[in-house]
C-alpha atoms as a PDB file:
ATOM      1  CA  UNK A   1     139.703-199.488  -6.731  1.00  0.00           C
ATOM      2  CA  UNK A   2     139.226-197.036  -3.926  1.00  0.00           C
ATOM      3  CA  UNK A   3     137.709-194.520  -6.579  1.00  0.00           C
ATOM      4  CA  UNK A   4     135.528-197.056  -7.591  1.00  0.00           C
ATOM      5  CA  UNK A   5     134.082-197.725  -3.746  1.00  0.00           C
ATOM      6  CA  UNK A   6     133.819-194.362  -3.463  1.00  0.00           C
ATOM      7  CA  UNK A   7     131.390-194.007  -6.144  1.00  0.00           C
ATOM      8  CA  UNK A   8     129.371-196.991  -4.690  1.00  0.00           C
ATOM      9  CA  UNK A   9     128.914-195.088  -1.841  1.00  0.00           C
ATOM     10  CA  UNK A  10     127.572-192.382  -3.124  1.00  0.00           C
ATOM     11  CA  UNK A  11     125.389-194.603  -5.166  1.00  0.00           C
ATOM     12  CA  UNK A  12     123.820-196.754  -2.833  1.00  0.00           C
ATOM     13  CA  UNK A  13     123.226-194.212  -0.182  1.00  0.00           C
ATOM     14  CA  UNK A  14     120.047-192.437  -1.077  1.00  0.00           C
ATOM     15  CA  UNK A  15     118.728-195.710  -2.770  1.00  0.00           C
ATOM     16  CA  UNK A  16     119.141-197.920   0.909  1.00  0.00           C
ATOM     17  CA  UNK A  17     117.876-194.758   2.827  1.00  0.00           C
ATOM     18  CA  UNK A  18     115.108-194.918   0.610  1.00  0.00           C
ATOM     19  CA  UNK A  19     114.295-198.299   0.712  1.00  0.00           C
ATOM     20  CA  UNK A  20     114.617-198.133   4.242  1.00  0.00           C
ATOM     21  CA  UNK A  21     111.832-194.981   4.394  1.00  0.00           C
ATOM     22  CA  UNK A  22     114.551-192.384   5.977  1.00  0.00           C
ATOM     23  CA  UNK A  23     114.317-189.797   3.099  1.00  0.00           C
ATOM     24  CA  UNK A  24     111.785-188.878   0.876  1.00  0.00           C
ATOM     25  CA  UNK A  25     107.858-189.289   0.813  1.00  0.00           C
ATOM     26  CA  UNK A  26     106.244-192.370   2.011  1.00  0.00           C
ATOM     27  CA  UNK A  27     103.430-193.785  -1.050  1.00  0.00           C
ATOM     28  CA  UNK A  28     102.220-196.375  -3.386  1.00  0.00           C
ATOM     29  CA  UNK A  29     102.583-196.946  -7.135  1.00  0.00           C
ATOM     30  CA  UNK A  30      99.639-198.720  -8.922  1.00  0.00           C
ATOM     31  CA  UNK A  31     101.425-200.033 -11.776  1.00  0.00           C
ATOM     32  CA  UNK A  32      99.800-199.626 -14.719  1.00  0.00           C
ATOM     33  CA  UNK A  33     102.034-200.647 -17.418  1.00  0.00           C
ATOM     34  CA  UNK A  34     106.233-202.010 -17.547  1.00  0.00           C
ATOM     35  CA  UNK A  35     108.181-202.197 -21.046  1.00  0.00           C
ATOM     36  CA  UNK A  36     111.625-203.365 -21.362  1.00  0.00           C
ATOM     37  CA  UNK A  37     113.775-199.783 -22.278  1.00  0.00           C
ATOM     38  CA  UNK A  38     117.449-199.686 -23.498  1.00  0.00           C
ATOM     39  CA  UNK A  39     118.927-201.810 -25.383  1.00  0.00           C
ATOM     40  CA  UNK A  40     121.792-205.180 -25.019  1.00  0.00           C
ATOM     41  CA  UNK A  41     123.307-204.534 -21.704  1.00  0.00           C
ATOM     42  CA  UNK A  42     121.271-201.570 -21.019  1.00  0.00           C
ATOM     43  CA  UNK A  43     118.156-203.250 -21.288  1.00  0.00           C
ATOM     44  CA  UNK A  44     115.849-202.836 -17.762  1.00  0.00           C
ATOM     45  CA  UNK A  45     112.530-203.028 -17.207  1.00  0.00           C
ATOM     46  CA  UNK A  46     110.480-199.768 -16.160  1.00  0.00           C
ATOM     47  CA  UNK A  47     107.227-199.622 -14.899  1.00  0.00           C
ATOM     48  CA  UNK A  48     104.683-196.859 -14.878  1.00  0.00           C
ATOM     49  CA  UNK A  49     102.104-195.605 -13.009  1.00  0.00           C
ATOM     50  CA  UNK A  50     100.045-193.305 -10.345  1.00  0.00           C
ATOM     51  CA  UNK A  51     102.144-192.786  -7.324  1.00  0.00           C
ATOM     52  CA  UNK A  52      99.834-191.355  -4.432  1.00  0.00           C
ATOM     53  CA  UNK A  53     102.140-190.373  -1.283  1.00  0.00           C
ATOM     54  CA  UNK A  54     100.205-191.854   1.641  1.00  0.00           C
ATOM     55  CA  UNK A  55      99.325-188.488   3.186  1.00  0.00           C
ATOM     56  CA  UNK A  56      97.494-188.049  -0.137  1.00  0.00           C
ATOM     57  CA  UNK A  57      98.926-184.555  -1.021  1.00  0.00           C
ATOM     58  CA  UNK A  58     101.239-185.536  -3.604  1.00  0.00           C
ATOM     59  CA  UNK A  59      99.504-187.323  -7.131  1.00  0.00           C
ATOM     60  CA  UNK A  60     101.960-188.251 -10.060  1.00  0.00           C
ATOM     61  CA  UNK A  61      99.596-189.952 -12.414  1.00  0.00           C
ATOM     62  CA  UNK A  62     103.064-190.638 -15.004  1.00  0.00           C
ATOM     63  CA  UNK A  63     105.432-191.561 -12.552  1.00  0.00           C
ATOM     64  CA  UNK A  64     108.185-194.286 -13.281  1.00  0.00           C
ATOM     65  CA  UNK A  65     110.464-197.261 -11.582  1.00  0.00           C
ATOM     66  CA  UNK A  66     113.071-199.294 -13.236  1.00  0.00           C
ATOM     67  CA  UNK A  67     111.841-202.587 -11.324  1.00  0.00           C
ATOM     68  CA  UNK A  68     110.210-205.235 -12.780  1.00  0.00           C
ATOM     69  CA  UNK A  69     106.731-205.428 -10.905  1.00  0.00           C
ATOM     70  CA  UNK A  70     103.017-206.906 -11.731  1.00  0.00           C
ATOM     71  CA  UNK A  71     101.044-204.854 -13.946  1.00  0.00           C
ATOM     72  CA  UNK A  72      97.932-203.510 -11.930  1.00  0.00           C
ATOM     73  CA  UNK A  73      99.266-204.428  -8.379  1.00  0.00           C
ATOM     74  CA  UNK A  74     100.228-201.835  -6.164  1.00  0.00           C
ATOM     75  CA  UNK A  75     103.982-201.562  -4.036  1.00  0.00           C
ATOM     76  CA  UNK A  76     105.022-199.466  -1.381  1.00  0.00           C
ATOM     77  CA  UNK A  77     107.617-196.881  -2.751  1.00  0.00           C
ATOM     78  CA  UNK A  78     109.199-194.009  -1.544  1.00  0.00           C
ATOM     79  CA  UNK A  79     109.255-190.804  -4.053  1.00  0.00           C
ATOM     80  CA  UNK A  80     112.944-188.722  -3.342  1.00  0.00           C
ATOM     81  CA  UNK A  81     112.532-184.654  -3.836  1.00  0.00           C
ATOM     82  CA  UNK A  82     113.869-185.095  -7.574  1.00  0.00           C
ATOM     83  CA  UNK A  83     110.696-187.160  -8.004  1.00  0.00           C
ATOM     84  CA  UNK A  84     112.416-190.634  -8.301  1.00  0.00           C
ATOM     85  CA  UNK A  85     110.919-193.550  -7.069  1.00  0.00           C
ATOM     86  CA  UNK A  86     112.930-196.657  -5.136  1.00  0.00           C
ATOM     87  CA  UNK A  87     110.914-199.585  -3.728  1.00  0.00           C
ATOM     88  CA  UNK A  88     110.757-199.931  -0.180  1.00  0.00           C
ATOM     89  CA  UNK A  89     110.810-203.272   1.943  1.00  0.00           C
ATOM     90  CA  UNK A  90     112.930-205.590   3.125  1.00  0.00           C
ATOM     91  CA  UNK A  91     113.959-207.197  -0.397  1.00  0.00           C
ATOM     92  CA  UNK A  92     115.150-204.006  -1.862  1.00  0.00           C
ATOM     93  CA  UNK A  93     116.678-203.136   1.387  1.00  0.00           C
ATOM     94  CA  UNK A  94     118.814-206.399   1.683  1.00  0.00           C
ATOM     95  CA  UNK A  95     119.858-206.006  -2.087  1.00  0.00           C
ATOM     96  CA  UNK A  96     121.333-202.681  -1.432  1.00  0.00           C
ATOM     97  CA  UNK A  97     122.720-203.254   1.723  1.00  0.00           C
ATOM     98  CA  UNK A  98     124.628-206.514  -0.293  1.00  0.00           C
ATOM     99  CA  UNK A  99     125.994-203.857  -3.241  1.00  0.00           C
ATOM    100  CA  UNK A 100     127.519-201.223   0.063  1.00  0.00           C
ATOM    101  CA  UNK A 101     128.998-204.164   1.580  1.00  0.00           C
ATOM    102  CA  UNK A 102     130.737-205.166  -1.965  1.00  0.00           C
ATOM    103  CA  UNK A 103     131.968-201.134  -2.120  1.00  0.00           C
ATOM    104  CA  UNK A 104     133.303-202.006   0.911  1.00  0.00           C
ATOM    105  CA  UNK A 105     135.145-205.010   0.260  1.00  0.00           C
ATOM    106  CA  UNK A 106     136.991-203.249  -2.816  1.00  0.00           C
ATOM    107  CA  UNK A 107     137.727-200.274  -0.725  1.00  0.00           C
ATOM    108  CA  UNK A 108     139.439-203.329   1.682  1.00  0.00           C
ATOM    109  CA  UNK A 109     141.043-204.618  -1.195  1.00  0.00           C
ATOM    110  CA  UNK A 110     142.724-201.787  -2.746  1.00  0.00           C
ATOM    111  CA  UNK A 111     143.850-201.009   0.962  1.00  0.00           C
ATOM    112  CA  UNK A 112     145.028-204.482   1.023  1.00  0.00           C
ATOM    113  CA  UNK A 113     147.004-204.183  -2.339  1.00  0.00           C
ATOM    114  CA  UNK A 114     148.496-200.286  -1.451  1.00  0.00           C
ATOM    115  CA  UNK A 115     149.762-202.171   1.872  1.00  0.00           C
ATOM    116  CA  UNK A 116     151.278-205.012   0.187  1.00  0.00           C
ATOM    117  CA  UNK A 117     152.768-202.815  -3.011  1.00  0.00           C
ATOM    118  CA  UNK A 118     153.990-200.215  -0.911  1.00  0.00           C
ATOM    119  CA  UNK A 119     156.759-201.976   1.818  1.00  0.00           C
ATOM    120  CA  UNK A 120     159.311-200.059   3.557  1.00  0.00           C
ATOM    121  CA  UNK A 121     162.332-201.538   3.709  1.00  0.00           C
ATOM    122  CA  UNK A 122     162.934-201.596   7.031  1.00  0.00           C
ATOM    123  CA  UNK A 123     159.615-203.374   7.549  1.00  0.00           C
ATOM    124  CA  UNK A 124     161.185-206.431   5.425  1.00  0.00           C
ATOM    125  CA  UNK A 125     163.291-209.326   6.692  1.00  0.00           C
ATOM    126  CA  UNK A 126     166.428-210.437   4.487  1.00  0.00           C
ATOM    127  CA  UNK A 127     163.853-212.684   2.076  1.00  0.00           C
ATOM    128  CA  UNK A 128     162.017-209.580   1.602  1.00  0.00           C
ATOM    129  CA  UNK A 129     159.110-210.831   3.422  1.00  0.00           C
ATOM    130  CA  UNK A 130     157.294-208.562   5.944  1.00  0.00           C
ATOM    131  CA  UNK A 131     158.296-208.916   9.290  1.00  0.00           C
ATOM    132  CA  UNK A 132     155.504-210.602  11.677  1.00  0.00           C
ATOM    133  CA  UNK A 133     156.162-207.273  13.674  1.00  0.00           C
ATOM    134  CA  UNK A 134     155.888-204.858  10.720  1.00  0.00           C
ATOM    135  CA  UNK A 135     152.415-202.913  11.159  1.00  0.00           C
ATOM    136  CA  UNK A 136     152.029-202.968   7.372  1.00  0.00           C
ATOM    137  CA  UNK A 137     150.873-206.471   8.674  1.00  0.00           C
ATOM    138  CA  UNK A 138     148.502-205.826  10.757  1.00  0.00           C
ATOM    139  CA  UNK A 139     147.122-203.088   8.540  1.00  0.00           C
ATOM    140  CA  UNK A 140     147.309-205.980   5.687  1.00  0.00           C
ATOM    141  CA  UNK A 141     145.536-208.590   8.040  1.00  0.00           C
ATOM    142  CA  UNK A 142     142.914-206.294   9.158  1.00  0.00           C
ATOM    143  CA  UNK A 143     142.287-205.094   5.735  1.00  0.00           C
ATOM    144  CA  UNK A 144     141.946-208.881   4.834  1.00  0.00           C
ATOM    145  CA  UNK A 145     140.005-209.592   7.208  1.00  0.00           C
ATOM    146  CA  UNK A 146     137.757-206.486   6.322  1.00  0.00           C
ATOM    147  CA  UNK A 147     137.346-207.205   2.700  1.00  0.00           C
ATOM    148  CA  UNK A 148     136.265-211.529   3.464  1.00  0.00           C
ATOM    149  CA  UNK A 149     133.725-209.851   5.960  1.00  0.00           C
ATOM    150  CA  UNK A 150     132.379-207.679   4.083  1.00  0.00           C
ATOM    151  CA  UNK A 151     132.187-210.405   0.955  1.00  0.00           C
ATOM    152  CA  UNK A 152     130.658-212.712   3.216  1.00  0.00           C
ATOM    153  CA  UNK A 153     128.342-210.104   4.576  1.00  0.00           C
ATOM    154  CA  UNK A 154     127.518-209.579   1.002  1.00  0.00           C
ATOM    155  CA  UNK A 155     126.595-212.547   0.288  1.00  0.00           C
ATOM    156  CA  UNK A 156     123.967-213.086   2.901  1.00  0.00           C
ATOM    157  CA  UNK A 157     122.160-209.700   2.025  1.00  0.00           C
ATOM    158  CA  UNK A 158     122.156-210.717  -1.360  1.00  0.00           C
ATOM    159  CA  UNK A 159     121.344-214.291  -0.650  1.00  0.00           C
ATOM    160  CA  UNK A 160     118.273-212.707   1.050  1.00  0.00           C
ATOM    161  CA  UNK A 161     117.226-210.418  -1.283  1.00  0.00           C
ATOM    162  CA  UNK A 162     117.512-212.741  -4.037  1.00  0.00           C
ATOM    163  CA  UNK A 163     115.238-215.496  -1.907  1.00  0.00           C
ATOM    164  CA  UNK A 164     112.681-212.603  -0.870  1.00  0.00           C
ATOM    165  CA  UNK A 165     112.787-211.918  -5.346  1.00  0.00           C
ATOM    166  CA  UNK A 166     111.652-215.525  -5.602  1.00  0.00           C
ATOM    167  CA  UNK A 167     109.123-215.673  -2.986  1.00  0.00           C
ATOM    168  CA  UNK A 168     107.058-212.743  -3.927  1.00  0.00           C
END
């Protein structure tokens, strides 16, 4: 579980710092064309077209997204040094800020579970239930607490983005 956080992380980090125009170069993307790529669950859409940074020194006439967006529209995007594109705004931004939120409700919940699977003895009364002045229950309350924040915190970002998906 905690691996698994981890790796959302490191995953949504330089997507929400690029949706959020910290890193990378500021531009647009005039879509010219989207196909569905993959296959079954690996189907996505990806769009192409010209991204034009908006100091107008950088021109990528073949450049891609894997967001479904209006053929021959433009969208504010922000291009990272490898040359990848993530959509900028407050949509994309809520969505990612909903997936760290769920990395960090697992990362509560496997701290939850390693508290509550690893009990000292001495931190048990004779029903081998943990004392009310054991810190393993603290740490298991705060980590509970931690993980329904976070889930609930998730929720609402995602509620957003999923509302802002609708409207546009």
């Amino acid at each position: 579980m905690l691996a698994g956080a981890v790796a959302v992380f490191l995953g949504v980090g330089p997507n929400l710092a690029g949706s959020l125009r910290l890193t990378g170069a500021p531009g647009t993307l005039a879509v010219h064309s989207c196909s569905t790529v993959g296959s079954g669950k690996q189907a996505h859409t990806r769009c192409t077209g010209t991204f034009t940074s908006d100091d107008g020194t950088v021109q990528d006439p073949s450049a891609t997204i894997d967001v479904p967006l209006a053929t021959g529209g433009t969208v504010p995007v922000q291009r990272a040094a490898d040359g990848s594109l993530v959509q900028v705004g407050v949509v994309p931004a809520a969505g990612w800020i909903a997936v760290l939120f769920l990395g960090l409700a697992t990362a509560a919940l496997g701290c939850l579970c390693a508290v509550l699977l690893i009990r000292r003895p001495a931190s048990l009364d004779h029903l081998g239930v943990l004392r009310p002045d054991a810190p393993e229950r603290r740490l298991a309350k705060y980590a509970g607490l931690l993980c329904c924040a976070s889930v609930a915190a998730a929720l609402l970002s995602g509620l957003i983005s999923v509302a802002g998906r609708l409207v546009q």
